[in-house]
PDB file of N, CA and C in Angstrom:
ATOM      1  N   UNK A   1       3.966  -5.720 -33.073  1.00  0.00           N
ATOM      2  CA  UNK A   1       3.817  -5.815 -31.633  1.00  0.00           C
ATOM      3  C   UNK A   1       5.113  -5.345 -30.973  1.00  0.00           C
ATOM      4  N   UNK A   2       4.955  -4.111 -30.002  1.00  0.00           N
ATOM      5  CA  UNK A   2       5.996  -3.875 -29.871  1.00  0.00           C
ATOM      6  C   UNK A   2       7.063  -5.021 -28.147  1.00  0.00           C
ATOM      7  N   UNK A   3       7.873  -5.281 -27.665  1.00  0.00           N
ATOM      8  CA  UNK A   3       8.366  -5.839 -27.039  1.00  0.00           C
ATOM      9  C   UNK A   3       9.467  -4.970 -26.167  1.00  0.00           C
ATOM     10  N   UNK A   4       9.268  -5.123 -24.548  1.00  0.00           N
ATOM     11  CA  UNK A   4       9.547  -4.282 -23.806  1.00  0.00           C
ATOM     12  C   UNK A   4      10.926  -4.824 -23.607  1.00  0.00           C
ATOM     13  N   UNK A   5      12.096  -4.672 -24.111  1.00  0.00           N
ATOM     14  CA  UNK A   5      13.780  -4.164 -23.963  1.00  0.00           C
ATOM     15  C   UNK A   5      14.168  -4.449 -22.461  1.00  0.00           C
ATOM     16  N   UNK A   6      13.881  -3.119 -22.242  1.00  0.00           N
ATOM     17  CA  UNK A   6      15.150  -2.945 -20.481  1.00  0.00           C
ATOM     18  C   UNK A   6      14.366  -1.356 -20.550  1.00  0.00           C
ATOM     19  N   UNK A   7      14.581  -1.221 -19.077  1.00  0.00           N
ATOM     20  CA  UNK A   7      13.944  -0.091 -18.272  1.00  0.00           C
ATOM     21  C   UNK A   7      15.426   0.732 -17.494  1.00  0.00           C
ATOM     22  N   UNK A   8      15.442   2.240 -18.442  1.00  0.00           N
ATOM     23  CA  UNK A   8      16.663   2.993 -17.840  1.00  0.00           C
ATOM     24  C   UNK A   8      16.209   4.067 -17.290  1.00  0.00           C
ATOM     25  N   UNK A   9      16.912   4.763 -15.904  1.00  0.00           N
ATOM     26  CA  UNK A   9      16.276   5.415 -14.964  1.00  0.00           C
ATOM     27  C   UNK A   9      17.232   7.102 -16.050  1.00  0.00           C
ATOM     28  N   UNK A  10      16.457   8.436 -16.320  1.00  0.00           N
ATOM     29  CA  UNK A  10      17.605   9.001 -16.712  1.00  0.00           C
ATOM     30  C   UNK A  10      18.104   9.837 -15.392  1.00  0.00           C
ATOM     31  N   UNK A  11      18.948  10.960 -15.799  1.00  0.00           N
ATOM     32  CA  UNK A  11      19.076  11.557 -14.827  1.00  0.00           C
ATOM     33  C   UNK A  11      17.730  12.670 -14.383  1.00  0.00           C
ATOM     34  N   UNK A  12      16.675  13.012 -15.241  1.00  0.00           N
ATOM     35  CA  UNK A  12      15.987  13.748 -14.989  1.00  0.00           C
ATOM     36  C   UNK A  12      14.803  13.031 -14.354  1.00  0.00           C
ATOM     37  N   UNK A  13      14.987  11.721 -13.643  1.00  0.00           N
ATOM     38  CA  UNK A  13      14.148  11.250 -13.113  1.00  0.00           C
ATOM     39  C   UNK A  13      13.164  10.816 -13.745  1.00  0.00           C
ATOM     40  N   UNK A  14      13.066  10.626 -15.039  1.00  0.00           N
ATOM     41  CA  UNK A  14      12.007  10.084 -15.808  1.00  0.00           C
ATOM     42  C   UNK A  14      12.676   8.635 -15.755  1.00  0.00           C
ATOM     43  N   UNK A  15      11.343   7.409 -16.299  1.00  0.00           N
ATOM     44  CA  UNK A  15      11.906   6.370 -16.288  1.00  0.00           C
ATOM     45  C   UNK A  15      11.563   6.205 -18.087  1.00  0.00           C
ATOM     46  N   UNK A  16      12.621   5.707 -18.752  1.00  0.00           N
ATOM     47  CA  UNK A  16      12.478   5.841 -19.769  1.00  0.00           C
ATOM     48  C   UNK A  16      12.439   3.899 -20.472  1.00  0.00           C
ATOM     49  N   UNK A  17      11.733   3.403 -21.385  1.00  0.00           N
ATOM     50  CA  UNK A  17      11.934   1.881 -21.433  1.00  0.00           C
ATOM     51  C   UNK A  17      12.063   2.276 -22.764  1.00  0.00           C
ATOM     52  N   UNK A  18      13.179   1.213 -23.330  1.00  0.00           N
ATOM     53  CA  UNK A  18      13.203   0.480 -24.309  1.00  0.00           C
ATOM     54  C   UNK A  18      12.546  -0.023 -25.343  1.00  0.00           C
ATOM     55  N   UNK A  19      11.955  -0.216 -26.081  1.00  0.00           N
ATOM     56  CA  UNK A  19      11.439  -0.923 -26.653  1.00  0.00           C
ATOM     57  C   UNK A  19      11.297  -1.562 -28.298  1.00  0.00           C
ATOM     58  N   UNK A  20      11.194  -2.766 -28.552  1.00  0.00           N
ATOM     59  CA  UNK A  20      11.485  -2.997 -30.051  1.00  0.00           C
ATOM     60  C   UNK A  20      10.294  -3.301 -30.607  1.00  0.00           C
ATOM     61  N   UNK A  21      10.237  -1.941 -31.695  1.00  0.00           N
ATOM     62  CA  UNK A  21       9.006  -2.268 -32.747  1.00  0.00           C
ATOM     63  C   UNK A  21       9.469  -2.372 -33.986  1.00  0.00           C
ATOM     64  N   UNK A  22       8.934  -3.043 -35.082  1.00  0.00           N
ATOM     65  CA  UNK A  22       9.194  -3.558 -36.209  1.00  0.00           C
ATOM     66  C   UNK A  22      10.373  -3.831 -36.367  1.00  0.00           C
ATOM     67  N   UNK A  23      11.725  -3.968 -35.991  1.00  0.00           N
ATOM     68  CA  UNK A  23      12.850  -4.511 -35.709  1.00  0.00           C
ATOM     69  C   UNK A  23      13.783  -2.894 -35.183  1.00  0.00           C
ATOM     70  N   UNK A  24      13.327  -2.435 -34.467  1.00  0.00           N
ATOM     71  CA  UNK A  24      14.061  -0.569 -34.658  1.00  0.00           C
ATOM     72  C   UNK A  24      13.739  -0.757 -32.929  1.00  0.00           C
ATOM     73  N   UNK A  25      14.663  -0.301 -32.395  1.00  0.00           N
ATOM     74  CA  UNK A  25      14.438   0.007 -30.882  1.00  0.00           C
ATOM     75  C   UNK A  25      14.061   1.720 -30.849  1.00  0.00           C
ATOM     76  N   UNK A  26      13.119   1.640 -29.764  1.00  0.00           N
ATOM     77  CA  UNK A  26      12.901   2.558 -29.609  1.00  0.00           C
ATOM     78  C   UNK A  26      12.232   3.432 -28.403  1.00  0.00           C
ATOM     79  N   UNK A  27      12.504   5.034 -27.712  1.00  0.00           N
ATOM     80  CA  UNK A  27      12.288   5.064 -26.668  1.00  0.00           C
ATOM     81  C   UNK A  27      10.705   5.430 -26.431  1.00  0.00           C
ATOM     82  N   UNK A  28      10.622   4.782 -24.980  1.00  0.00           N
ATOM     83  CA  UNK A  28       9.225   5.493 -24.639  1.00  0.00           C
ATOM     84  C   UNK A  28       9.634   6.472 -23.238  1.00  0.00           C
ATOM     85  N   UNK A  29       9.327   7.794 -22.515  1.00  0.00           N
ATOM     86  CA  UNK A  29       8.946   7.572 -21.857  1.00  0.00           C
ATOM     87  C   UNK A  29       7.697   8.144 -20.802  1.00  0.00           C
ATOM     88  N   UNK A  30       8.451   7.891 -19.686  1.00  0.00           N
ATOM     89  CA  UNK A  30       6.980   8.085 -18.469  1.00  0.00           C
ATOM     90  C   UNK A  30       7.169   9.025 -17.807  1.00  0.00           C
ATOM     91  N   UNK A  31       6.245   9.622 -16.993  1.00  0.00           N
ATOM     92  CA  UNK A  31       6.659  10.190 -16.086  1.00  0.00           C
ATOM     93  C   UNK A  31       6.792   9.661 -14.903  1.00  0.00           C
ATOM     94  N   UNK A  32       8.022   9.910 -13.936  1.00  0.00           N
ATOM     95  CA  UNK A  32       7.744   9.439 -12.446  1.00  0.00           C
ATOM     96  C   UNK A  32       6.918   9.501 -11.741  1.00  0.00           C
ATOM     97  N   UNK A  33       6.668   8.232 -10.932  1.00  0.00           N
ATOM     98  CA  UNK A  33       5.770   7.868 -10.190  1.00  0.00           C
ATOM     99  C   UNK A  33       5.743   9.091  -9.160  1.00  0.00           C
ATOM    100  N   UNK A  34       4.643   9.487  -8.605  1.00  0.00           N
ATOM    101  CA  UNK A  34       4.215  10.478  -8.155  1.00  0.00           C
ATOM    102  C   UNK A  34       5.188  10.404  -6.520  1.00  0.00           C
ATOM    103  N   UNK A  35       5.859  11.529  -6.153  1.00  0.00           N
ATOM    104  CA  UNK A  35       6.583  11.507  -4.796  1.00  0.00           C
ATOM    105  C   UNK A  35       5.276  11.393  -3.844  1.00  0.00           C
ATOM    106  N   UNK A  36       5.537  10.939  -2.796  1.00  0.00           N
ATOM    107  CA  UNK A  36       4.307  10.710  -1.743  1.00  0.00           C
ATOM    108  C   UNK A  36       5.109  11.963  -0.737  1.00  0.00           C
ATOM    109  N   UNK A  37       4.537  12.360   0.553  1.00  0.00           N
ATOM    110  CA  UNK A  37       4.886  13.244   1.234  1.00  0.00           C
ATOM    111  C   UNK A  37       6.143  12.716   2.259  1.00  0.00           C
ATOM    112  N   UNK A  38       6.988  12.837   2.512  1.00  0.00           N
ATOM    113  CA  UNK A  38       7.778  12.703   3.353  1.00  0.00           C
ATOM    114  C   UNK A  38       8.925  14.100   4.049  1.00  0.00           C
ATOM    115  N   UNK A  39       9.185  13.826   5.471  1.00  0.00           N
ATOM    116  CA  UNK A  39       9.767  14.910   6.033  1.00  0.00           C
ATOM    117  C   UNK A  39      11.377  14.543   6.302  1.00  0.00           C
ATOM    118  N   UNK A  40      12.495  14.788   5.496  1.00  0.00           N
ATOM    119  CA  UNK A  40      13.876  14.489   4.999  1.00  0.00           C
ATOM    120  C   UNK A  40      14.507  14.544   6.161  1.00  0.00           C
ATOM    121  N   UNK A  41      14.538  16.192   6.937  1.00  0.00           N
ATOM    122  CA  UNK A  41      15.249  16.131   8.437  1.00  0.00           C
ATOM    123  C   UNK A  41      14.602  17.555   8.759  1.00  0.00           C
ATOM    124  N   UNK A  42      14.564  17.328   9.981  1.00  0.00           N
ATOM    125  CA  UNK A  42      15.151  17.029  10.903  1.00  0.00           C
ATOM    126  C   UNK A  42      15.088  14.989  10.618  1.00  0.00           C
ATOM    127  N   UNK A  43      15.724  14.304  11.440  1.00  0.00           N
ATOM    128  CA  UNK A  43      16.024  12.872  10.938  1.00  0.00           C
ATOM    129  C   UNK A  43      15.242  12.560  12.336  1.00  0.00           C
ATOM    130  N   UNK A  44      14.352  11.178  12.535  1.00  0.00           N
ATOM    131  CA  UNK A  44      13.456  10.751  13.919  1.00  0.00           C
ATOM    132  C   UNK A  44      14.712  11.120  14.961  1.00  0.00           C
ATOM    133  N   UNK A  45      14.551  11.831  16.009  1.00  0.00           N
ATOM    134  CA  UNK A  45      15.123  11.522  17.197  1.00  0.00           C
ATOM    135  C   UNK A  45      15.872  12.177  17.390  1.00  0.00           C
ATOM    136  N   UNK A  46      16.457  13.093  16.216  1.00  0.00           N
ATOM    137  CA  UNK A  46      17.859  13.999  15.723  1.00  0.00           C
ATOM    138  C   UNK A  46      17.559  14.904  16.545  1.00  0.00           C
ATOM    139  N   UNK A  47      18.946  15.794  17.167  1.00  0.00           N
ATOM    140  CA  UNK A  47      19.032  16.985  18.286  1.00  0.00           C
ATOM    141  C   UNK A  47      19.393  17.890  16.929  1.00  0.00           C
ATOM    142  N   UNK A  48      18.876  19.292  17.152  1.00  0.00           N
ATOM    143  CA  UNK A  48      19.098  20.325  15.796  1.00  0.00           C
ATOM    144  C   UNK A  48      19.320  21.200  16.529  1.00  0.00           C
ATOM    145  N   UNK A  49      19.661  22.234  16.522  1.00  0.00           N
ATOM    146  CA  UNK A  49      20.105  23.709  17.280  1.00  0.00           C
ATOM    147  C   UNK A  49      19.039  24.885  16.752  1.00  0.00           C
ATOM    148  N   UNK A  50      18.493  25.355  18.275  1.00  0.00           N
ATOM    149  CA  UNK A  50      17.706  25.727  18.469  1.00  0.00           C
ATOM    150  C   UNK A  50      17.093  27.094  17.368  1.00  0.00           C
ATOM    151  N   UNK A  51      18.563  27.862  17.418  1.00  0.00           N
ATOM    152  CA  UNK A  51      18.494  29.372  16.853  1.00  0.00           C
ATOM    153  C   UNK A  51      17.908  29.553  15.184  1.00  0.00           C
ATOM    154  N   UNK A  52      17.923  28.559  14.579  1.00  0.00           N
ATOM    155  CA  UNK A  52      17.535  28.340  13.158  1.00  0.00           C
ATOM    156  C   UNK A  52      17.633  27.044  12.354  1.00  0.00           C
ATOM    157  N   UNK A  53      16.764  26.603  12.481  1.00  0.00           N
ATOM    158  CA  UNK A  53      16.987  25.192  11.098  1.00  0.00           C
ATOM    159  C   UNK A  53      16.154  25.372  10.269  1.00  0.00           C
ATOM    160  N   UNK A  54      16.006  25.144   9.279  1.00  0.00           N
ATOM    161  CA  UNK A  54      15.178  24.700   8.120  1.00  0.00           C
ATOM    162  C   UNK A  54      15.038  23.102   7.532  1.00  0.00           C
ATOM    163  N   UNK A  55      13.672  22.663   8.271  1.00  0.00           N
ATOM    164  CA  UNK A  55      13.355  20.965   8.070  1.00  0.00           C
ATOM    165  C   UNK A  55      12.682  21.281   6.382  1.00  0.00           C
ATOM    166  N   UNK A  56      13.703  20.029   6.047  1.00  0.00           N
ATOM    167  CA  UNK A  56      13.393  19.516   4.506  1.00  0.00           C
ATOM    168  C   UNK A  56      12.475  18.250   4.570  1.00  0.00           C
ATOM    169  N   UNK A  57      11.505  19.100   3.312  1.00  0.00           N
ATOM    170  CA  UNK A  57      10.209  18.221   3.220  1.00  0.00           C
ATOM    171  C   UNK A  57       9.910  17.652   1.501  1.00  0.00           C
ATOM    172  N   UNK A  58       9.901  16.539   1.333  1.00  0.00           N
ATOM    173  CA  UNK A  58       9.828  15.801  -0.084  1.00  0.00           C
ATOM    174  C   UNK A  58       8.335  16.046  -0.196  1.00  0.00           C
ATOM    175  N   UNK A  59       8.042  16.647  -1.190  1.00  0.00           N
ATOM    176  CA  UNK A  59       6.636  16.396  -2.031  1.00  0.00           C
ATOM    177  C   UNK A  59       6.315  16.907  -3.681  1.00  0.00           C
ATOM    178  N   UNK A  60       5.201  16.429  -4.259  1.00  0.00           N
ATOM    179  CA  UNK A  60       5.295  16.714  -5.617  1.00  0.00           C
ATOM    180  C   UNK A  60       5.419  18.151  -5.411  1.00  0.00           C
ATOM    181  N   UNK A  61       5.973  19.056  -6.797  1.00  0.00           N
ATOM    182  CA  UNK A  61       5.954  20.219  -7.064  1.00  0.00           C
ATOM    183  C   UNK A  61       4.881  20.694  -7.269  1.00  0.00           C
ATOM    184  N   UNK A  62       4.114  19.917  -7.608  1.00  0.00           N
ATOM    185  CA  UNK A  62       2.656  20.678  -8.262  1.00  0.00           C
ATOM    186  C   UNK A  62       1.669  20.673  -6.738  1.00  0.00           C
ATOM    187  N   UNK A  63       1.526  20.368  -5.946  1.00  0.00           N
ATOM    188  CA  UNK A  63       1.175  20.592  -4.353  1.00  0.00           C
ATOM    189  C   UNK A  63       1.481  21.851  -4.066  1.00  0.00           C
ATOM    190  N   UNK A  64       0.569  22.094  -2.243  1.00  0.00           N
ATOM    191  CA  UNK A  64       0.978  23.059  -1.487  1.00  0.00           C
ATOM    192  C   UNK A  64       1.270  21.973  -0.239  1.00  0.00           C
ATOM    193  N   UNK A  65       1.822  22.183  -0.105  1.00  0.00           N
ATOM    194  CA  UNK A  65       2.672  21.692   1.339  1.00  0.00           C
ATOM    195  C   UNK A  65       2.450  23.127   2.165  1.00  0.00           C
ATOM    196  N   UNK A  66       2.284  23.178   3.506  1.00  0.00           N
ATOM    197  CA  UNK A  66       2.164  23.156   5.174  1.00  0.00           C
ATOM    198  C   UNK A  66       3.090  22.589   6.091  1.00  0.00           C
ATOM    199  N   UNK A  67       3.346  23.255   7.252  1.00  0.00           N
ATOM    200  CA  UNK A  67       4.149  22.227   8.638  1.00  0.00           C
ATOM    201  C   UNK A  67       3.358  23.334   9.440  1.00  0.00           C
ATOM    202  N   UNK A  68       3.681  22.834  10.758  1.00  0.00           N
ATOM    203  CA  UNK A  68       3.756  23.270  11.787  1.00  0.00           C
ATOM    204  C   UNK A  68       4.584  22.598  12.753  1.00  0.00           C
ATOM    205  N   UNK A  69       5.195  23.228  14.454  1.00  0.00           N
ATOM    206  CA  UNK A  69       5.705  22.625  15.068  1.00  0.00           C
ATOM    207  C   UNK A  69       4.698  22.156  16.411  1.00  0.00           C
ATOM    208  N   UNK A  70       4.964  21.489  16.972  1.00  0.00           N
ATOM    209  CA  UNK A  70       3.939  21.396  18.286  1.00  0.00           C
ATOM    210  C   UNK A  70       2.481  21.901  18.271  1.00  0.00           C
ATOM    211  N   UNK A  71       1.987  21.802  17.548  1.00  0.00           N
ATOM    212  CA  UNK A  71       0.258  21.871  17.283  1.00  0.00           C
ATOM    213  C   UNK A  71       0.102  23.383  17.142  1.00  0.00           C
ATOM    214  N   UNK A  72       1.015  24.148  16.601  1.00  0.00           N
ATOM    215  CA  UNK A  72       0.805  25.440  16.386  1.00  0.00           C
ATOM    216  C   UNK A  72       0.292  25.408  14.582  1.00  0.00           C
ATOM    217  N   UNK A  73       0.698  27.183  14.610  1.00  0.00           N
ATOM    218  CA  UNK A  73      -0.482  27.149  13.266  1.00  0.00           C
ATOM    219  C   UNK A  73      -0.026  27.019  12.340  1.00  0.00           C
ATOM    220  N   UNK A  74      -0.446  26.189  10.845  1.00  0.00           N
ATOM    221  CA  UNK A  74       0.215  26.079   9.731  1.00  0.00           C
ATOM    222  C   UNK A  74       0.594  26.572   9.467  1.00  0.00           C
ATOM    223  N   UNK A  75       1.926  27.015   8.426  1.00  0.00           N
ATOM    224  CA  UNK A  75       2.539  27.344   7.539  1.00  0.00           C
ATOM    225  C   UNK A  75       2.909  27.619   6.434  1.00  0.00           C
ATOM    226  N   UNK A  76       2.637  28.276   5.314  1.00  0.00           N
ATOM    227  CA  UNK A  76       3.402  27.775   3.919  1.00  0.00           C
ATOM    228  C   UNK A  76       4.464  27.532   3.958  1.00  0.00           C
ATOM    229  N   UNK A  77       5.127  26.384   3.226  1.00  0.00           N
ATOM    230  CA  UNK A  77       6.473  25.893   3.466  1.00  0.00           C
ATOM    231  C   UNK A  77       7.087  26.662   1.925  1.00  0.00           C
ATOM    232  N   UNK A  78       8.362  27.102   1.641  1.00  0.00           N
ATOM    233  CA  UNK A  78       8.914  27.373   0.250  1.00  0.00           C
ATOM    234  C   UNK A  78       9.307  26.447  -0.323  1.00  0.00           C
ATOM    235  N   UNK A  79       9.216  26.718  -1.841  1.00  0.00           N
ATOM    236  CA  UNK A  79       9.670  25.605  -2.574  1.00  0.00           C
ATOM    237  C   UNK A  79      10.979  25.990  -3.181  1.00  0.00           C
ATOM    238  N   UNK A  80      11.995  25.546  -2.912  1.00  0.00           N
ATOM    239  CA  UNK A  80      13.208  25.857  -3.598  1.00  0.00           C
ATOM    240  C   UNK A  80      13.596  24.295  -3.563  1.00  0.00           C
ATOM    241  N   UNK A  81      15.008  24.140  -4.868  1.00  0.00           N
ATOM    242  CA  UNK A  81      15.931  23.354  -4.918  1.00  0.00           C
ATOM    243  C   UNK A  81      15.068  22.117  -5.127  1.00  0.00           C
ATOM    244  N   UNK A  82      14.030  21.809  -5.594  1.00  0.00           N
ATOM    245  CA  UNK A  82      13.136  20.666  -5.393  1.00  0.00           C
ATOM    246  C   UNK A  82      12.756  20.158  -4.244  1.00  0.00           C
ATOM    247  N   UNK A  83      13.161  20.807  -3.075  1.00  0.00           N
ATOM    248  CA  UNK A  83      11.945  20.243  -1.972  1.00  0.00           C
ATOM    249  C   UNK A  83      11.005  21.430  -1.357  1.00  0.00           C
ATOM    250  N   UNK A  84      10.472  21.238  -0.670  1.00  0.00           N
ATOM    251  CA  UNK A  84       9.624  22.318   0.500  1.00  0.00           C
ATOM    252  C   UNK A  84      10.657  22.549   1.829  1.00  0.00           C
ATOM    253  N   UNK A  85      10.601  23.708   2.465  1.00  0.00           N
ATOM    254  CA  UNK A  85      11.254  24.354   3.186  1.00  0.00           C
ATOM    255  C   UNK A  85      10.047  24.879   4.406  1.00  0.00           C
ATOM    256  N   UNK A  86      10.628  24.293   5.443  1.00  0.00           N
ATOM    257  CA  UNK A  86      10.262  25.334   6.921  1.00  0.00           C
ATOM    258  C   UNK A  86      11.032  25.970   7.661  1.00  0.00           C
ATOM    259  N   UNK A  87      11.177  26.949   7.943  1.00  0.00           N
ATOM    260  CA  UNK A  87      12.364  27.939   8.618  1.00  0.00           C
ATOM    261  C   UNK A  87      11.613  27.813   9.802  1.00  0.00           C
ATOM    262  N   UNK A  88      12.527  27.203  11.101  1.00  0.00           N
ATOM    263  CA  UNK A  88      11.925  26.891  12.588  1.00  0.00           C
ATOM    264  C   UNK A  88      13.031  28.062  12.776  1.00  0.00           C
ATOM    265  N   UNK A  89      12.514  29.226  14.271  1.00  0.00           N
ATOM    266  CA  UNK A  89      13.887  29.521  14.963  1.00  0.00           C
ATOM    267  C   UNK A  89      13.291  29.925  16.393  1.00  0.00           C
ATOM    268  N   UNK A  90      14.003  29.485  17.220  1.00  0.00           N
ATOM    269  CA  UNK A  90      13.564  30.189  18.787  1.00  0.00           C
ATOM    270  C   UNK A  90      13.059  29.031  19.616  1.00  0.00           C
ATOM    271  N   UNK A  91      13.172  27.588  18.879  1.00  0.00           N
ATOM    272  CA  UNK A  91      12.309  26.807  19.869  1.00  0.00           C
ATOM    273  C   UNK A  91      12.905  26.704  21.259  1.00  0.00           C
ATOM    274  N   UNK A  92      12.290  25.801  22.027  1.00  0.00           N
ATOM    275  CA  UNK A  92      12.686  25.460  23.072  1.00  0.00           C
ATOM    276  C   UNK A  92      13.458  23.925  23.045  1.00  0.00           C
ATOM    277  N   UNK A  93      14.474  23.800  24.147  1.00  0.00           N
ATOM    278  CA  UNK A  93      15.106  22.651  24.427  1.00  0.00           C
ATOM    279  C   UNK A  93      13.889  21.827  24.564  1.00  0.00           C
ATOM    280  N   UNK A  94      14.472  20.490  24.308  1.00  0.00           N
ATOM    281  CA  UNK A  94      13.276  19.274  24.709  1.00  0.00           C
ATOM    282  C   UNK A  94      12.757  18.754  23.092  1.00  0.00           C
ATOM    283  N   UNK A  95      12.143  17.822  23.485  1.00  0.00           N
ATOM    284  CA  UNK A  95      11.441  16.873  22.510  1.00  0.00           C
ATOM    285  C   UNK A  95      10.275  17.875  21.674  1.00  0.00           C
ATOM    286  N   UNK A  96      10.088  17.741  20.452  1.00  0.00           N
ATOM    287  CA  UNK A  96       8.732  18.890  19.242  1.00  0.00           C
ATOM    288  C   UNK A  96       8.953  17.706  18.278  1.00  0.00           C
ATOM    289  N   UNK A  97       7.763  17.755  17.834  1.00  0.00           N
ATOM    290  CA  UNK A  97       7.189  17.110  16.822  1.00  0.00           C
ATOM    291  C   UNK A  97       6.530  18.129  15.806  1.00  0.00           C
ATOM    292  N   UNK A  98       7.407  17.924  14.515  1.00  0.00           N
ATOM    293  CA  UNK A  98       7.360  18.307  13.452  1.00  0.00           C
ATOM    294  C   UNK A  98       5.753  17.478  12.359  1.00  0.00           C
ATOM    295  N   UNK A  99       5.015  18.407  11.960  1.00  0.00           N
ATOM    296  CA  UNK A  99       3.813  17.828  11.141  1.00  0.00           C
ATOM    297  C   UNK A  99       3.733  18.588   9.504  1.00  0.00           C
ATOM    298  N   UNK A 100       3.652  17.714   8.380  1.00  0.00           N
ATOM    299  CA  UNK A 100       3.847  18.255   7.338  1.00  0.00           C
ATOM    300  C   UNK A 100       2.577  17.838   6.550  1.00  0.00           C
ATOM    301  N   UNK A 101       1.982  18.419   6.151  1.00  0.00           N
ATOM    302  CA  UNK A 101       0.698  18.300   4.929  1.00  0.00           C
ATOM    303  C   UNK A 101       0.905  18.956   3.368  1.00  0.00           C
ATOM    304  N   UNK A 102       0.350  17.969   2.562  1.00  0.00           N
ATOM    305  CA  UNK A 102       0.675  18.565   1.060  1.00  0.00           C
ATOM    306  C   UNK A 102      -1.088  18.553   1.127  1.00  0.00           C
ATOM    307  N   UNK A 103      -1.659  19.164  -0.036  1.00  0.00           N
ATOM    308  CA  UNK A 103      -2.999  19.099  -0.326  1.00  0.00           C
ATOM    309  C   UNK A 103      -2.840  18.955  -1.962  1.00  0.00           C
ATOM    310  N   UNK A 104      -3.360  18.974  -2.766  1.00  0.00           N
ATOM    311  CA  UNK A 104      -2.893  17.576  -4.286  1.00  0.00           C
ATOM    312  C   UNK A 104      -4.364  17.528  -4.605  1.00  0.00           C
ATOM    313  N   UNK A 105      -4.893  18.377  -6.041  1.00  0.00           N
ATOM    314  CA  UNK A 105      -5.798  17.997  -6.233  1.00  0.00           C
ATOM    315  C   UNK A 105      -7.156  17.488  -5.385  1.00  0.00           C
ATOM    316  N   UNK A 106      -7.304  18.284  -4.262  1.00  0.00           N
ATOM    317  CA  UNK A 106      -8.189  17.790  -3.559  1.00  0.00           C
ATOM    318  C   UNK A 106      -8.062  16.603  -2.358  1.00  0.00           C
ATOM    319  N   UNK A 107      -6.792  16.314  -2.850  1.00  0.00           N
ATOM    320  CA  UNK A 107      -6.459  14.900  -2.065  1.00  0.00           C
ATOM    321  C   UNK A 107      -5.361  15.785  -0.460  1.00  0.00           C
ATOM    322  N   UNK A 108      -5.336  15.141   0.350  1.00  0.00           N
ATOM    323  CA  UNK A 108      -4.031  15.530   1.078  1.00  0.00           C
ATOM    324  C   UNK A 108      -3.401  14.642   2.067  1.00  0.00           C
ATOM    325  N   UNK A 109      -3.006  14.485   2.554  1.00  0.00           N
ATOM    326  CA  UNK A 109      -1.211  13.529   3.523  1.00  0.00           C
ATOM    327  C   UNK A 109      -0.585  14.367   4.237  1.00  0.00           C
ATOM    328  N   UNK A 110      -1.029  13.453   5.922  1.00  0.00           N
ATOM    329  CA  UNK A 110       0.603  14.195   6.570  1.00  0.00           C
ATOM    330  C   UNK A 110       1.143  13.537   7.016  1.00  0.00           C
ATOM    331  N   UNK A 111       2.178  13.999   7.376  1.00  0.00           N
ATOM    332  CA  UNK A 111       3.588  13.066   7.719  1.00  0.00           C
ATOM    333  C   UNK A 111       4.013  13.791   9.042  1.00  0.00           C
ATOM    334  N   UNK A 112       4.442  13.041  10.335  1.00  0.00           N
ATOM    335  CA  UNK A 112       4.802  13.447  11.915  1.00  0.00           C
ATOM    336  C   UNK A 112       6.136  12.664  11.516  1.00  0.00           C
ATOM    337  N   UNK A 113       6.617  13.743  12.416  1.00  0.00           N
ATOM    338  CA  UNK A 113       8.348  13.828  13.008  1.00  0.00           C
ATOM    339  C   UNK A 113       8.804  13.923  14.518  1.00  0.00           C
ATOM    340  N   UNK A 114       9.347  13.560  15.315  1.00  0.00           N
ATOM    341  CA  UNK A 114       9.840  13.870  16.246  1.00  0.00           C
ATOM    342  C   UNK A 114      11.296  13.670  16.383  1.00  0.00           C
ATOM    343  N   UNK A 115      11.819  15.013  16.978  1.00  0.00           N
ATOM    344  CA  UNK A 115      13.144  15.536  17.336  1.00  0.00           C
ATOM    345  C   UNK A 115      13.181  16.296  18.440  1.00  0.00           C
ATOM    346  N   UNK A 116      14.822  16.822  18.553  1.00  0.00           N
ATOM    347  CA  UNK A 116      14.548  17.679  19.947  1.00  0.00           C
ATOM    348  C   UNK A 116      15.514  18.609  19.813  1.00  0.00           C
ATOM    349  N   UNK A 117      15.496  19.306  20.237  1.00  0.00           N
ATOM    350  CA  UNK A 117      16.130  20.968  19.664  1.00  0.00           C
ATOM    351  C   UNK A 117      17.202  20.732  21.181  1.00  0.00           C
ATOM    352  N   UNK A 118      18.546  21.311  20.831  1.00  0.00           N
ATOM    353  CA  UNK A 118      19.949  21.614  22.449  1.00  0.00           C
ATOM    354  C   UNK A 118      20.247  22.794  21.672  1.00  0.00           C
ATOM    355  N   UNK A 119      20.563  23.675  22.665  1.00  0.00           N
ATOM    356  CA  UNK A 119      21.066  24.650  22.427  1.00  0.00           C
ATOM    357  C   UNK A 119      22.674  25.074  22.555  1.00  0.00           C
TER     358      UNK A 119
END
């Protein structure tokens, strides 16, 4: 019967446990729990400059992620560096709300932002 040790996070984001079978420790592990969708920054409320930002968006790799700004038309977002990428440039001063969708196996999630662009 094996008996669950201690639970170590590695650096590759796997969670890896411990465990002792027949007197021998030994590893198991898992894969991480699945990232849910979230939008990194622009940050709620944050002023960004108008001429170019790129809002960072958390979602699994194996997804397509989408944004748009102000109810305009979706996007493909890029995937570099482990997150999703939207290149905004030209907005206008004032309050925009940022909207991000992953689609996942059939499944999909979005996530709203609001910020405001100064020039």
């Amino acid at each position: 019967m094996a008996i669950k040790k201690s639970v170590l996070k590695s650096g590759g984001g796997k969670r890896t446990d411990m465990v002792k079978s027949g007197g021998k420790m030994a590893k198991t592990v898992k894969a991480q729990k699945k990232r849910e969708l979230a939008i990194d920054y622009p940050k709620a409320g944050e002023a960004v400059w108008g001429g170019h930002y790129a809002a960072r968006i958390s979602a699994p790799a194996s997804a397509v992620v989408e944004a748009r700004v102000d109810e305009g038309a979706w996007t493909l977002c890029r995937s570099e560096a482990g997150h999703w990428w939207l290149d905004m440039s030209g907005l206008a001063d004032g309050e925009h709300e940022l909207a991000a969708r992953l689609i996942s196996n059939g499944d999909s999630a979005t996530a709203l932002r609001r910020f405001k662009v100064a020039h």
